[in-house]
PDB file of N, CA and C in Angstrom:
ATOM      1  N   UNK A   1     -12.869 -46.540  17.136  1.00  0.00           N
ATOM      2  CA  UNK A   1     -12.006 -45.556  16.532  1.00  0.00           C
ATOM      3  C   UNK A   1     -12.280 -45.523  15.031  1.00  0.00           C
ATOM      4  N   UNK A   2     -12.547 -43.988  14.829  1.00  0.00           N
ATOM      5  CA  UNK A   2     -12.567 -44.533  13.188  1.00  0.00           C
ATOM      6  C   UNK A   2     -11.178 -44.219  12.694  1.00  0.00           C
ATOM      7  N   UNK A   3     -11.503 -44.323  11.315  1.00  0.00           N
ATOM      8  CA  UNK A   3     -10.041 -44.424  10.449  1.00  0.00           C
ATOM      9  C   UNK A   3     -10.587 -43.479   9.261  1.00  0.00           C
ATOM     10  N   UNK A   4      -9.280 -42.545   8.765  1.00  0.00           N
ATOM     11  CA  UNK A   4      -9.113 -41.864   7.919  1.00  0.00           C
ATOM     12  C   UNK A   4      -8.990 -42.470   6.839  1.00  0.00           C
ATOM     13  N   UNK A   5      -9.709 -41.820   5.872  1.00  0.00           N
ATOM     14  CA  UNK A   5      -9.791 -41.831   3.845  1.00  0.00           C
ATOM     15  C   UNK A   5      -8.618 -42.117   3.807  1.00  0.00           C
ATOM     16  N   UNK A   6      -7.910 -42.281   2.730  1.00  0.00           N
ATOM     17  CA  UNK A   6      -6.642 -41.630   1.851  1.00  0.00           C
ATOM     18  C   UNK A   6      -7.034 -40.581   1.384  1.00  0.00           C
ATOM     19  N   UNK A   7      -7.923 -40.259   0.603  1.00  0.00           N
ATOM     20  CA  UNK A   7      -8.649 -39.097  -0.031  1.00  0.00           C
ATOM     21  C   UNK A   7      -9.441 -38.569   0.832  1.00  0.00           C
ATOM     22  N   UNK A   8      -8.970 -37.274   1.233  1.00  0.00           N
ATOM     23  CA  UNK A   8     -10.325 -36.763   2.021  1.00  0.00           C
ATOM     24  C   UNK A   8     -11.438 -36.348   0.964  1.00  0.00           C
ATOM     25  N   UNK A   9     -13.101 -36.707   1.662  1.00  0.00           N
ATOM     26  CA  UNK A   9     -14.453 -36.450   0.905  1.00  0.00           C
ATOM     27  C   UNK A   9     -14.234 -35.025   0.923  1.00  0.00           C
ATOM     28  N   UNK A  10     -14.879 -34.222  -0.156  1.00  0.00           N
ATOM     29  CA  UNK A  10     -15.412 -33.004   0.075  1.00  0.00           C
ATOM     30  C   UNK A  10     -15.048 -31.807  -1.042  1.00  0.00           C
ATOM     31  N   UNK A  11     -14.988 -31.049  -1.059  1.00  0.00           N
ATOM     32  CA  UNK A  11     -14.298 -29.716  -2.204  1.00  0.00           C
ATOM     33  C   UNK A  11     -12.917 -29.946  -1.891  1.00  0.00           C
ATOM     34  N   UNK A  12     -12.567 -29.852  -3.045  1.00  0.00           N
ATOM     35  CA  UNK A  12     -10.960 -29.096  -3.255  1.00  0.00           C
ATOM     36  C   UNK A  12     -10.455 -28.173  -2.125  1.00  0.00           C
ATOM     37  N   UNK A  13      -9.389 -28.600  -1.698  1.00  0.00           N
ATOM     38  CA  UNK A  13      -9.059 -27.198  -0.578  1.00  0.00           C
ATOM     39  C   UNK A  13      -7.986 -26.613  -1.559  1.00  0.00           C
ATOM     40  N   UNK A  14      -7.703 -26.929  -2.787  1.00  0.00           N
ATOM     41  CA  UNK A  14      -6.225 -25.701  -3.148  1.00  0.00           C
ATOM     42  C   UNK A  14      -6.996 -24.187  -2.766  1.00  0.00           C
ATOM     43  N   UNK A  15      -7.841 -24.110  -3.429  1.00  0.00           N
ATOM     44  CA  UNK A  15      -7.976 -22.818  -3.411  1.00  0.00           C
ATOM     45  C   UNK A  15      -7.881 -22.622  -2.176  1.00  0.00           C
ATOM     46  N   UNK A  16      -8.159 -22.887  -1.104  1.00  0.00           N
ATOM     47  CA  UNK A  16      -8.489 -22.320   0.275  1.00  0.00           C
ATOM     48  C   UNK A  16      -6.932 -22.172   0.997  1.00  0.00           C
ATOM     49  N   UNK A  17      -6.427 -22.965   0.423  1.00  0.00           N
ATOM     50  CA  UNK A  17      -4.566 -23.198   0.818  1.00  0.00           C
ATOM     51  C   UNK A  17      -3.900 -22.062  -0.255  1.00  0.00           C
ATOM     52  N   UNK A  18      -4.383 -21.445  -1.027  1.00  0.00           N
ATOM     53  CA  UNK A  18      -4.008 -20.094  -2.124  1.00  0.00           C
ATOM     54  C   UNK A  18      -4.313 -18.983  -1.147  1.00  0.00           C
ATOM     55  N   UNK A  19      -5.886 -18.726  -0.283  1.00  0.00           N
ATOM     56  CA  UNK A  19      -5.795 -17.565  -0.230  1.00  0.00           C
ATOM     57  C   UNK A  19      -5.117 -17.721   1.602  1.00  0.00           C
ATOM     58  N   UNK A  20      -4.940 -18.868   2.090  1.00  0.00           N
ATOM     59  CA  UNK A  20      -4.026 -19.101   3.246  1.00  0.00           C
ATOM     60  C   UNK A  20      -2.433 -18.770   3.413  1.00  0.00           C
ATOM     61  N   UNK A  21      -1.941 -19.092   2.084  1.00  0.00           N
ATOM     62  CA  UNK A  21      -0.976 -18.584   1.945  1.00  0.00           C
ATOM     63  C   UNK A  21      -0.807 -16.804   1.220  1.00  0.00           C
ATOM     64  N   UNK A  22      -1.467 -16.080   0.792  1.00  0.00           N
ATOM     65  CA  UNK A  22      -1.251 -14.944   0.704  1.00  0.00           C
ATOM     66  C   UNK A  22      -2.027 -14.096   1.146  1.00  0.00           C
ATOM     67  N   UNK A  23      -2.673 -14.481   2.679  1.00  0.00           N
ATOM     68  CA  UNK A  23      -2.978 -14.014   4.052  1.00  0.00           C
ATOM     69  C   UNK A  23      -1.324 -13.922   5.007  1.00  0.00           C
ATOM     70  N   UNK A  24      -0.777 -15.140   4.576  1.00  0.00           N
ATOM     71  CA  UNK A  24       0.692 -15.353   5.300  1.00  0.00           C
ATOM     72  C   UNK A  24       1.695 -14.391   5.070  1.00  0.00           C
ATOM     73  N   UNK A  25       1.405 -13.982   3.915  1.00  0.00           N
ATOM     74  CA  UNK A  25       2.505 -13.169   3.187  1.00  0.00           C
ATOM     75  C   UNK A  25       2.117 -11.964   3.447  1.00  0.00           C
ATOM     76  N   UNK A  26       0.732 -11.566   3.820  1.00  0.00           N
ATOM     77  CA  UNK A  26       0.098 -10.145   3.927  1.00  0.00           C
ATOM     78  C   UNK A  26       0.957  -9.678   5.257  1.00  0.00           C
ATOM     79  N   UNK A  27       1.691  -8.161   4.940  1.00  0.00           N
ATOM     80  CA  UNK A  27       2.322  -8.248   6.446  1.00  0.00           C
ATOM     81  C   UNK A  27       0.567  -7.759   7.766  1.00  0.00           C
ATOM     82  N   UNK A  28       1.562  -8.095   8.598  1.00  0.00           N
ATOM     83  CA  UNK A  28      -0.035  -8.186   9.726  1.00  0.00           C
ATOM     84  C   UNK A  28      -0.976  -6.193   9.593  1.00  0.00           C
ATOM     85  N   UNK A  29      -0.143  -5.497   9.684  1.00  0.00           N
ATOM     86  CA  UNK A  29      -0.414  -4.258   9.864  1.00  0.00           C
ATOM     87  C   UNK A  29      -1.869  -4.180   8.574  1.00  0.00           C
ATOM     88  N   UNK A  30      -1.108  -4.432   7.191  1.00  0.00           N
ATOM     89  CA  UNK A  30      -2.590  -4.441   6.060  1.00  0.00           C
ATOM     90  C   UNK A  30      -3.793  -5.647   6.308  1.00  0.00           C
ATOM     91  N   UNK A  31      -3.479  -6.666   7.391  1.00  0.00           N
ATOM     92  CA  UNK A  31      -4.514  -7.253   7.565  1.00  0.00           C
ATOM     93  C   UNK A  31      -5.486  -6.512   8.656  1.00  0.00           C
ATOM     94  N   UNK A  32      -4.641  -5.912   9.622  1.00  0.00           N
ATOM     95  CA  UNK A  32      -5.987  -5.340  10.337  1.00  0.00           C
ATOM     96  C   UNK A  32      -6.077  -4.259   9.889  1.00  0.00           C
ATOM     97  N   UNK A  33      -5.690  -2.872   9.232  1.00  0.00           N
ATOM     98  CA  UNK A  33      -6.560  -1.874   8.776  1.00  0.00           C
ATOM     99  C   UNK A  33      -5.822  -1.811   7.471  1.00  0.00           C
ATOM    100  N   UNK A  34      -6.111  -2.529   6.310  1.00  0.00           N
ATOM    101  CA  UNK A  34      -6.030  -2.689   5.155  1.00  0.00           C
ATOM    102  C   UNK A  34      -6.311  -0.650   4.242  1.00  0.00           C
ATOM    103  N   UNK A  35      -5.659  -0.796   3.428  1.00  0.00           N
ATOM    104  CA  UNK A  35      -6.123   0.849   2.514  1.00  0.00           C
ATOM    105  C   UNK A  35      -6.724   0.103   1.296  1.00  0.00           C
ATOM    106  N   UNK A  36      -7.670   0.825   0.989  1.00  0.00           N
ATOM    107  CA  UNK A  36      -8.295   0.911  -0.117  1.00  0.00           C
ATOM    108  C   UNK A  36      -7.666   0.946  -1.618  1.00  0.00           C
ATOM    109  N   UNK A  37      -7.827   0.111  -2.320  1.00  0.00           N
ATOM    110  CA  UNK A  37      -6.886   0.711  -3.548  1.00  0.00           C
ATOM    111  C   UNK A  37      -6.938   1.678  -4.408  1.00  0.00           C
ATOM    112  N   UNK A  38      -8.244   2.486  -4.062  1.00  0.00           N
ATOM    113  CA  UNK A  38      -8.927   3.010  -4.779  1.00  0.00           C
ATOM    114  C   UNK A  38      -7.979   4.490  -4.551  1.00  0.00           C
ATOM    115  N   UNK A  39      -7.576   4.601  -3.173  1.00  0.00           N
ATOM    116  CA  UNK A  39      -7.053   5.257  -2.909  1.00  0.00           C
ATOM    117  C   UNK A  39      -5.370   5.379  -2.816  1.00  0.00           C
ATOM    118  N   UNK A  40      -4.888   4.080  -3.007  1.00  0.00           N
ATOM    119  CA  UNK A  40      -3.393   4.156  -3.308  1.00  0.00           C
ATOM    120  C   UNK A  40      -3.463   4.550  -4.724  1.00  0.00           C
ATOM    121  N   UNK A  41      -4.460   4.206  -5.958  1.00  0.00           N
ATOM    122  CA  UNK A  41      -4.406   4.575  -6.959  1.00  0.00           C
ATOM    123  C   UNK A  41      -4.442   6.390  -7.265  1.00  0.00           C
ATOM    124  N   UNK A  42      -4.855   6.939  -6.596  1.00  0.00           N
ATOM    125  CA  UNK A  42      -5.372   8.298  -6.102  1.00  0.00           C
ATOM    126  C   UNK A  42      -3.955   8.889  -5.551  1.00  0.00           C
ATOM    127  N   UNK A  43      -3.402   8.120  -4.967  1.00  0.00           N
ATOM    128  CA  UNK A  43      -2.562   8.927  -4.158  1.00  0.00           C
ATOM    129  C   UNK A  43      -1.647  10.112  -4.711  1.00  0.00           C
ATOM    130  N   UNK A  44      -1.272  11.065  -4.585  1.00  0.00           N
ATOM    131  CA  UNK A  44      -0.328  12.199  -5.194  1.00  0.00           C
ATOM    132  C   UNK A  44       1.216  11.884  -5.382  1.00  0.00           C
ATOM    133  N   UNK A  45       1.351  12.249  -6.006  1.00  0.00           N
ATOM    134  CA  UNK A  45       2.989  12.064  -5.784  1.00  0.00           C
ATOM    135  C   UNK A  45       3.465  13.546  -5.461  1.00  0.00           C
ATOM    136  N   UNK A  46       4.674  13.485  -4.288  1.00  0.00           N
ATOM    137  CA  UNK A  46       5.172  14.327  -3.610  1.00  0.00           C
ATOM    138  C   UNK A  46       5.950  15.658  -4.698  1.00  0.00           C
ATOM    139  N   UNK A  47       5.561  16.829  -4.394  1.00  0.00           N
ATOM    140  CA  UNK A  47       6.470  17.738  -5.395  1.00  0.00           C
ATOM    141  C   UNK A  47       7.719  18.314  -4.280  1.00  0.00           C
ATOM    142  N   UNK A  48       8.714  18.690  -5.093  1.00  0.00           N
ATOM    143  CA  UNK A  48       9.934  18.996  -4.167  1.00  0.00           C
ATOM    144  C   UNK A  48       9.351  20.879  -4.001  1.00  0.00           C
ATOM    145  N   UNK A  49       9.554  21.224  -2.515  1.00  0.00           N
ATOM    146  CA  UNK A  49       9.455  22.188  -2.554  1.00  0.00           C
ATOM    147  C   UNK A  49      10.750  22.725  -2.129  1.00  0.00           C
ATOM    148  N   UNK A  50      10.762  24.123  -2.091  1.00  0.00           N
ATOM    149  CA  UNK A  50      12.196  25.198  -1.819  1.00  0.00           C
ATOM    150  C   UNK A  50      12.096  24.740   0.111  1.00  0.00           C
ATOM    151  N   UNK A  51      13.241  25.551   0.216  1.00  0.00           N
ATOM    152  CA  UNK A  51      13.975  25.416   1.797  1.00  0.00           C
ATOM    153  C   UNK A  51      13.247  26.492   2.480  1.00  0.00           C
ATOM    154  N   UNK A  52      12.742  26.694   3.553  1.00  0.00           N
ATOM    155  CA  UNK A  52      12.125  28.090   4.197  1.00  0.00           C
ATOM    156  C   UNK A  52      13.492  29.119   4.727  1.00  0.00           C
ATOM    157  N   UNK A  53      13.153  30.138   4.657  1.00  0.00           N
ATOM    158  CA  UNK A  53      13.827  31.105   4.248  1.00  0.00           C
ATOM    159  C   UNK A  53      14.767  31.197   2.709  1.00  0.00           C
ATOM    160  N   UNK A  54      14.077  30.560   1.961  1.00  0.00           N
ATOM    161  CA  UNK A  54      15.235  30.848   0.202  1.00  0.00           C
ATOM    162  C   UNK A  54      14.038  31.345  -0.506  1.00  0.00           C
ATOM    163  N   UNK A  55      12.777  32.408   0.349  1.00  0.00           N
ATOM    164  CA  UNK A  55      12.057  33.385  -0.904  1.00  0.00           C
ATOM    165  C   UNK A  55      12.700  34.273  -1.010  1.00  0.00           C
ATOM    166  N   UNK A  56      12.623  34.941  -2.233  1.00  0.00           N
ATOM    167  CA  UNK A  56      13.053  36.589  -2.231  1.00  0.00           C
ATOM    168  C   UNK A  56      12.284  37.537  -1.998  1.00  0.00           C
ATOM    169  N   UNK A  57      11.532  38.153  -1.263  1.00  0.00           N
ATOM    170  CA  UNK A  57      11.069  38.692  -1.152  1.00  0.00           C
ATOM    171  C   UNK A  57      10.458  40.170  -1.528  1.00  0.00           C
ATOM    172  N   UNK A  58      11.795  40.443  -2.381  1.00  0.00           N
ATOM    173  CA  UNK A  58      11.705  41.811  -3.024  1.00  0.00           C
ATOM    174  C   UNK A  58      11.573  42.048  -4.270  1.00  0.00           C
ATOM    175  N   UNK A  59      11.162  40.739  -4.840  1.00  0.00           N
ATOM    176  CA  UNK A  59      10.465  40.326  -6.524  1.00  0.00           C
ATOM    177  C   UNK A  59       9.210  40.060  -6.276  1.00  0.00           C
ATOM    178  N   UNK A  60       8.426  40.243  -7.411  1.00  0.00           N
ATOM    179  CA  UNK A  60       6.838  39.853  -7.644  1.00  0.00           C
ATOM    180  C   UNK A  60       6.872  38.491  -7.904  1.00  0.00           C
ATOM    181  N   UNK A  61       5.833  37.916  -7.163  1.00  0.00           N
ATOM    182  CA  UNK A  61       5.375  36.692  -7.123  1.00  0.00           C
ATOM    183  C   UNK A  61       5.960  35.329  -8.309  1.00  0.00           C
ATOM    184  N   UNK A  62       5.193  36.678  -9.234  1.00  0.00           N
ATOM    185  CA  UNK A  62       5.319  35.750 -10.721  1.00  0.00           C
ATOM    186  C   UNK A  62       7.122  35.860 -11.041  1.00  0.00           C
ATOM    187  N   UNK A  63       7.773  36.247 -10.202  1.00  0.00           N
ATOM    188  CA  UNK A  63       9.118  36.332 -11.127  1.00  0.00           C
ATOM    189  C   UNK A  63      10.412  35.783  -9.780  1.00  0.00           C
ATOM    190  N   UNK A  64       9.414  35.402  -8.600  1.00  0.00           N
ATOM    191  CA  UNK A  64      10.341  34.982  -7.556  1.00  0.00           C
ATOM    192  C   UNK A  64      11.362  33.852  -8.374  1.00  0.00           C
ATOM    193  N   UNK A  65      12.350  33.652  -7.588  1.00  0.00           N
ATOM    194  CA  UNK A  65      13.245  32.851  -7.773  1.00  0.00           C
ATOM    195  C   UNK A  65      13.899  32.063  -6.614  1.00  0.00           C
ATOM    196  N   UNK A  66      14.465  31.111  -6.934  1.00  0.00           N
ATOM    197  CA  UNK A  66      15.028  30.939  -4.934  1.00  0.00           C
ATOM    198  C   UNK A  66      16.453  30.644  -5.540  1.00  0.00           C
ATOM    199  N   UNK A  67      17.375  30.666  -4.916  1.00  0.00           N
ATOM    200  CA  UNK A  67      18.647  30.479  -4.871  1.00  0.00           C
ATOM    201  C   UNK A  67      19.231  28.472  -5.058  1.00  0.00           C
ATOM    202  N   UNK A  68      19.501  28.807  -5.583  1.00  0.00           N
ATOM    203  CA  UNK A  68      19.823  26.915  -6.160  1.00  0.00           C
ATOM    204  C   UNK A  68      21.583  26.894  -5.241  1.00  0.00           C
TER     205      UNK A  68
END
């Protein structure tokens, strides 16, 4: 039988216990199809649009208004 170090031989494991633990924390869904950041950076931000049916229809484009 052998017997264990006190010190295990070999590299440092912190680091490897760093990216173990914020694999843990990753929820599971971004570990299997992860997004790009390139593209959360990209992403749009949403504009509020009007309600369907609140055009007026009987003004020009440039001077529509919708009812608040």
């Amino acid at each position: 039988m052998t017997s264990l170090p006190e010190q295990p031989e070999g590299p440092d494991l912190d680091e490897l216990r760093k990216d173990i633990d914020e694999l843990k924390d990753a929820p599971t869904e971004q570990l299997i199809e992860p997004e790009p950041a390139k593209l959360l950076e990209e992403e749009p931000t949403p504009q509020r649009t009007d309600a369907p049916g609140t055009e007026k229809w009987d003004e020009p484009g440039d001077e529509e208004r919708t009812e608040v």
